[in-house]
N, C-alpha and C. Protein backbone atom coordinates (compact mmCIF):
# COMPACT_ATOMS: atom_id res chain seq x y z
N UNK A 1 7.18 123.63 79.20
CA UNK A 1 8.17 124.64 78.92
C UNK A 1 8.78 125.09 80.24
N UNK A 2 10.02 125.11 80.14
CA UNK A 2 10.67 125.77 81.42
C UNK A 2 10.90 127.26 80.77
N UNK A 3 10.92 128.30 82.10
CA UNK A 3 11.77 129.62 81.94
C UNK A 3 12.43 129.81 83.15
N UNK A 4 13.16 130.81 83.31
CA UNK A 4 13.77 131.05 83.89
C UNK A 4 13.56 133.21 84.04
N UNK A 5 13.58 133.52 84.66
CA UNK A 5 13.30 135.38 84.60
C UNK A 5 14.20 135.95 86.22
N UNK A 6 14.79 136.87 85.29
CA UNK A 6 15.71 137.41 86.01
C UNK A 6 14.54 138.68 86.33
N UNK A 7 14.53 138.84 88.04
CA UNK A 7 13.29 140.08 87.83
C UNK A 7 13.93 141.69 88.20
N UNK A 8 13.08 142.59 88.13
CA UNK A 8 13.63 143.39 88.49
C UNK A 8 12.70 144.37 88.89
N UNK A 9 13.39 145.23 90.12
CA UNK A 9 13.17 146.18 90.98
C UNK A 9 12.49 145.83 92.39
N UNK A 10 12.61 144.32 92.54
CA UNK A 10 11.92 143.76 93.68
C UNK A 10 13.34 142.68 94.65
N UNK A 11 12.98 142.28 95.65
CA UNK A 11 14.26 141.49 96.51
C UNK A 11 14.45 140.58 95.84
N UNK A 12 13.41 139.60 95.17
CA UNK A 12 14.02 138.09 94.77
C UNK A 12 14.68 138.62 93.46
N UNK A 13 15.33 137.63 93.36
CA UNK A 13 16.60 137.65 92.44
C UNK A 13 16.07 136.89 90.86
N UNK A 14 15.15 136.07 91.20
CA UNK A 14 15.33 135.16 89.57
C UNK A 14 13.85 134.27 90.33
N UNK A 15 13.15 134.00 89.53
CA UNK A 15 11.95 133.26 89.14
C UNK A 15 12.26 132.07 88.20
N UNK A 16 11.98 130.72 88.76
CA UNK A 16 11.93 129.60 88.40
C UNK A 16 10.73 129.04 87.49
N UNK A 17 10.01 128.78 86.28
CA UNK A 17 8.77 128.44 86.42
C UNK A 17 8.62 127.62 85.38
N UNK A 18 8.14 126.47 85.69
CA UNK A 18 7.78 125.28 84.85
C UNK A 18 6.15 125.32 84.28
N UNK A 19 5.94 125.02 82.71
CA UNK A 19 4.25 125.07 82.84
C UNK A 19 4.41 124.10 81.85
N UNK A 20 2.71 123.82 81.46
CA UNK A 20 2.44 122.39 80.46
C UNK A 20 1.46 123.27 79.92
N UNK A 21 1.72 123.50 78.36
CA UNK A 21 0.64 123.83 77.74
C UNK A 21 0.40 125.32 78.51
N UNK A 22 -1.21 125.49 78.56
CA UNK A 22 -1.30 127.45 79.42
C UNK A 22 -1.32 126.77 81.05
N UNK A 23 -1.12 126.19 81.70
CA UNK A 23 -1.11 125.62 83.39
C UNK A 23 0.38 125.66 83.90
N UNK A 24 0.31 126.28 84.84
CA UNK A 24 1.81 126.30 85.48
C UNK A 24 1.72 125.19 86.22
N UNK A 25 2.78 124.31 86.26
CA UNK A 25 3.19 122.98 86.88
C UNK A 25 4.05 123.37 88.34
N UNK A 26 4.99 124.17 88.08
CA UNK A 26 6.07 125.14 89.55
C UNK A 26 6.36 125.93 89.17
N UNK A 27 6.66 126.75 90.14
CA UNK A 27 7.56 128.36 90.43
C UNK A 27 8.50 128.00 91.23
N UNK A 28 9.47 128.35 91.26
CA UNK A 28 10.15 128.92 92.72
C UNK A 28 10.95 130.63 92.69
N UNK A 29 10.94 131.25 93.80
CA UNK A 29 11.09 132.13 93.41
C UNK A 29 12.64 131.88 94.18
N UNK A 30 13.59 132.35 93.98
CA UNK A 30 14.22 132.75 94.23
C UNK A 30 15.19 133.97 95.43
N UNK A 31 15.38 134.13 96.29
CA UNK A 31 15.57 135.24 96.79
C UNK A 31 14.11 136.05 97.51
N UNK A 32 14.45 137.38 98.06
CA UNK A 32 13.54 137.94 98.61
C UNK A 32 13.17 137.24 99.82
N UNK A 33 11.45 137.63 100.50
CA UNK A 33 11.09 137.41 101.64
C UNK A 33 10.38 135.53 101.18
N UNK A 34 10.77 134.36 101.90
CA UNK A 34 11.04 133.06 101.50
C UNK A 34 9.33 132.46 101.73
N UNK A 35 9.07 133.36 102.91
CA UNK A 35 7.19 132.74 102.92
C UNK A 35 6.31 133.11 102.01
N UNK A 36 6.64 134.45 102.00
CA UNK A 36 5.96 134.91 100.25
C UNK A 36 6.13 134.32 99.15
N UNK A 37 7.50 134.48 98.82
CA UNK A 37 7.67 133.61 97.49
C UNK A 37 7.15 132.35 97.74
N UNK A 38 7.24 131.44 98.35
CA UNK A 38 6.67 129.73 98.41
C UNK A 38 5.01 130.16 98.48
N UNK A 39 4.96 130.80 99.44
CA UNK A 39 3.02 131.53 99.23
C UNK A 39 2.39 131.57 97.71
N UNK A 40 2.90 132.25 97.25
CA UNK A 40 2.54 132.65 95.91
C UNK A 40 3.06 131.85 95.10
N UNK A 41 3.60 131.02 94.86
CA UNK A 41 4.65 130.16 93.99
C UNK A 41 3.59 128.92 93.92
N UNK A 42 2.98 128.26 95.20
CA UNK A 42 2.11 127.34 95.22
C UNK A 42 0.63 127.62 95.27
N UNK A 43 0.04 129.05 95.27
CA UNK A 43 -1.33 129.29 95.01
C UNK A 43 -1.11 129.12 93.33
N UNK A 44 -0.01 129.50 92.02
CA UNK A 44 -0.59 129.72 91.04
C UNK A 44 -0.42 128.07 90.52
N UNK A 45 0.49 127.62 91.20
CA UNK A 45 0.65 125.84 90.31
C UNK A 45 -0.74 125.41 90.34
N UNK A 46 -0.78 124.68 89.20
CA UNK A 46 -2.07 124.51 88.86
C UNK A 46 -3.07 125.58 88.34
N UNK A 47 -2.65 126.55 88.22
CA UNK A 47 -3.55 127.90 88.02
C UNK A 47 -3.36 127.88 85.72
N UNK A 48 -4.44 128.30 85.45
CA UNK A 48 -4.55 128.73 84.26
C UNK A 48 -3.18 129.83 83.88
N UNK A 49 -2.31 130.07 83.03
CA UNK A 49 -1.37 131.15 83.48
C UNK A 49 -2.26 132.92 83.00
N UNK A 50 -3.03 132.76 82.39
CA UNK A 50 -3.94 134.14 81.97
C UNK A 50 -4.92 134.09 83.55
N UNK A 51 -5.54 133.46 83.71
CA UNK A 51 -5.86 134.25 85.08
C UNK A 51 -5.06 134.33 86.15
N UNK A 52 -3.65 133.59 86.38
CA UNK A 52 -2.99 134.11 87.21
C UNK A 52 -1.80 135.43 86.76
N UNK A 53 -2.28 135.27 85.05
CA UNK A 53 -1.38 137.24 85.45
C UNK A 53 -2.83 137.98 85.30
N UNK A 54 -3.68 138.02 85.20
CA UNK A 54 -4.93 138.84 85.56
C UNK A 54 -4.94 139.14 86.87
N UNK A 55 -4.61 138.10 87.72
CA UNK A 55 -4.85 138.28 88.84
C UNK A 55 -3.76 138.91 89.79
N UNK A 56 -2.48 138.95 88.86
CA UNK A 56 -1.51 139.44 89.89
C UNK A 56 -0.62 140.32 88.95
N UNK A 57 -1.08 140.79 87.94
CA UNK A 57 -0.30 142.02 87.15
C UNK A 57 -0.67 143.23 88.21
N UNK A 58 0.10 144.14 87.84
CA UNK A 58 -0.18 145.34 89.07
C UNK A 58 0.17 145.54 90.33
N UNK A 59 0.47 144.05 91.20
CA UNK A 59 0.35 144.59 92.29
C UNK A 59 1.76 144.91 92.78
N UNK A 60 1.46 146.40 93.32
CA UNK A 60 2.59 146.78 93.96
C UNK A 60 3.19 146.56 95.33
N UNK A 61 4.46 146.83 95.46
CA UNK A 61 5.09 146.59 96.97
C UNK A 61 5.42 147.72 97.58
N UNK A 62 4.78 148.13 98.62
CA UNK A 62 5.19 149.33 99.25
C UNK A 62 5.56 150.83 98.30
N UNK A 63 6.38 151.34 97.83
CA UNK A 63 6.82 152.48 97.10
C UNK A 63 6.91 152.01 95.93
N UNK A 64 7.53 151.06 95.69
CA UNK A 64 7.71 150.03 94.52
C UNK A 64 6.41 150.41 93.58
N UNK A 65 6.81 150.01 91.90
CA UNK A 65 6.10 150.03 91.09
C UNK A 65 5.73 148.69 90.52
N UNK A 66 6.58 147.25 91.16
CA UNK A 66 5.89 146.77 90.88
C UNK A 66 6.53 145.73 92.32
N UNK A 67 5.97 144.55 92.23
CA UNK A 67 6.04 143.08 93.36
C UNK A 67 6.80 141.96 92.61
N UNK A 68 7.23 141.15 94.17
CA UNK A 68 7.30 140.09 93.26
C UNK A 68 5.81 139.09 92.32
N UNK A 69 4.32 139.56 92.70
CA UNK A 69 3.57 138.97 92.14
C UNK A 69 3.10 139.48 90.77
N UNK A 70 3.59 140.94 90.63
CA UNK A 70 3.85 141.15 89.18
C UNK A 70 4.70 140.96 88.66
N UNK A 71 5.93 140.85 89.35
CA UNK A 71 7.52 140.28 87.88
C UNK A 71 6.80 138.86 87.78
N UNK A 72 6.12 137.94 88.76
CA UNK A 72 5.65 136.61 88.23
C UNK A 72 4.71 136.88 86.69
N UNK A 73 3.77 137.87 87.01
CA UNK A 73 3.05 137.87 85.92
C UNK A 73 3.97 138.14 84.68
N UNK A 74 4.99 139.17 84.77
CA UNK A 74 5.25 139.57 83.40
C UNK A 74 6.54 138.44 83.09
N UNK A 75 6.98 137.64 83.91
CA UNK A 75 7.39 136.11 83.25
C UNK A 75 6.74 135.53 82.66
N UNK A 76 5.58 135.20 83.25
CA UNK A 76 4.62 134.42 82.32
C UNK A 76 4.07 135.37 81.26
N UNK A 77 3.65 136.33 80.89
CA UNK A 77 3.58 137.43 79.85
C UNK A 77 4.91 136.50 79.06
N UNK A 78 5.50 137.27 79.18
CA UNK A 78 6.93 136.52 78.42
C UNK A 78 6.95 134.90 77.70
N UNK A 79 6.48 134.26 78.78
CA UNK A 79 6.66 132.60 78.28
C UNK A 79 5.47 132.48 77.34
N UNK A 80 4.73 133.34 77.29
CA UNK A 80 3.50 133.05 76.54
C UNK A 80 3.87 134.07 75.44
N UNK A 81 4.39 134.89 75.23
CA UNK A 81 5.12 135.53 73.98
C UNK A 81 5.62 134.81 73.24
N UNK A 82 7.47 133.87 73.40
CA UNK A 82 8.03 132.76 73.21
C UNK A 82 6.92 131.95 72.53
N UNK A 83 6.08 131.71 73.47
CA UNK A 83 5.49 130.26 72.74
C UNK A 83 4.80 130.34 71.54
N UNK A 84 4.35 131.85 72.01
CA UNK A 84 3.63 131.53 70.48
C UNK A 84 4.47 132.33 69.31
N UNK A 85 5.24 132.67 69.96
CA UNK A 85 6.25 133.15 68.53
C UNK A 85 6.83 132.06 67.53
């Protein structure tokens, strides 16, 4: 399944993310700070997608309420809504 997530309240602009079944295959993130996003984009490929939003729902950025490693999670939240709808 591909998605695509427009995020919000953080620098990157749009989240790229390819998965097979519950395993994310790629991310790219889009926008924002470029070592982070590729940082985090290639720790979850290959990752289960429930423990990688376990693992990265919540976290905040500075004042911010949420990161770009939580708009990742609540994309995948999302793609896993879709699917099983």
């Amino acid at each position: 399944m591909e998605y695509t997530y427009r995020t919000k309240g953080v620098c990157s602009q749009q989240m790229e993310i390819e998965t097979e079944g519950n395993i994310i295959k790629h991310v790219r993130i889009i926008g924002g700070c470029s070592g982070n996003g590729q940082g985090v984009a290639r720790l979850v490929e290959g990752m289960d997608m429930d423990t990688a939003i376990s693992k990265m729902e919540g976290i905040r950025c500075g004042y911010k309420d949420t990161s770009c490693p939580d708009q990742l999670a609540q994309a995948l939240k999302q793609m896993k809504a879709r699917a099983e709808a």
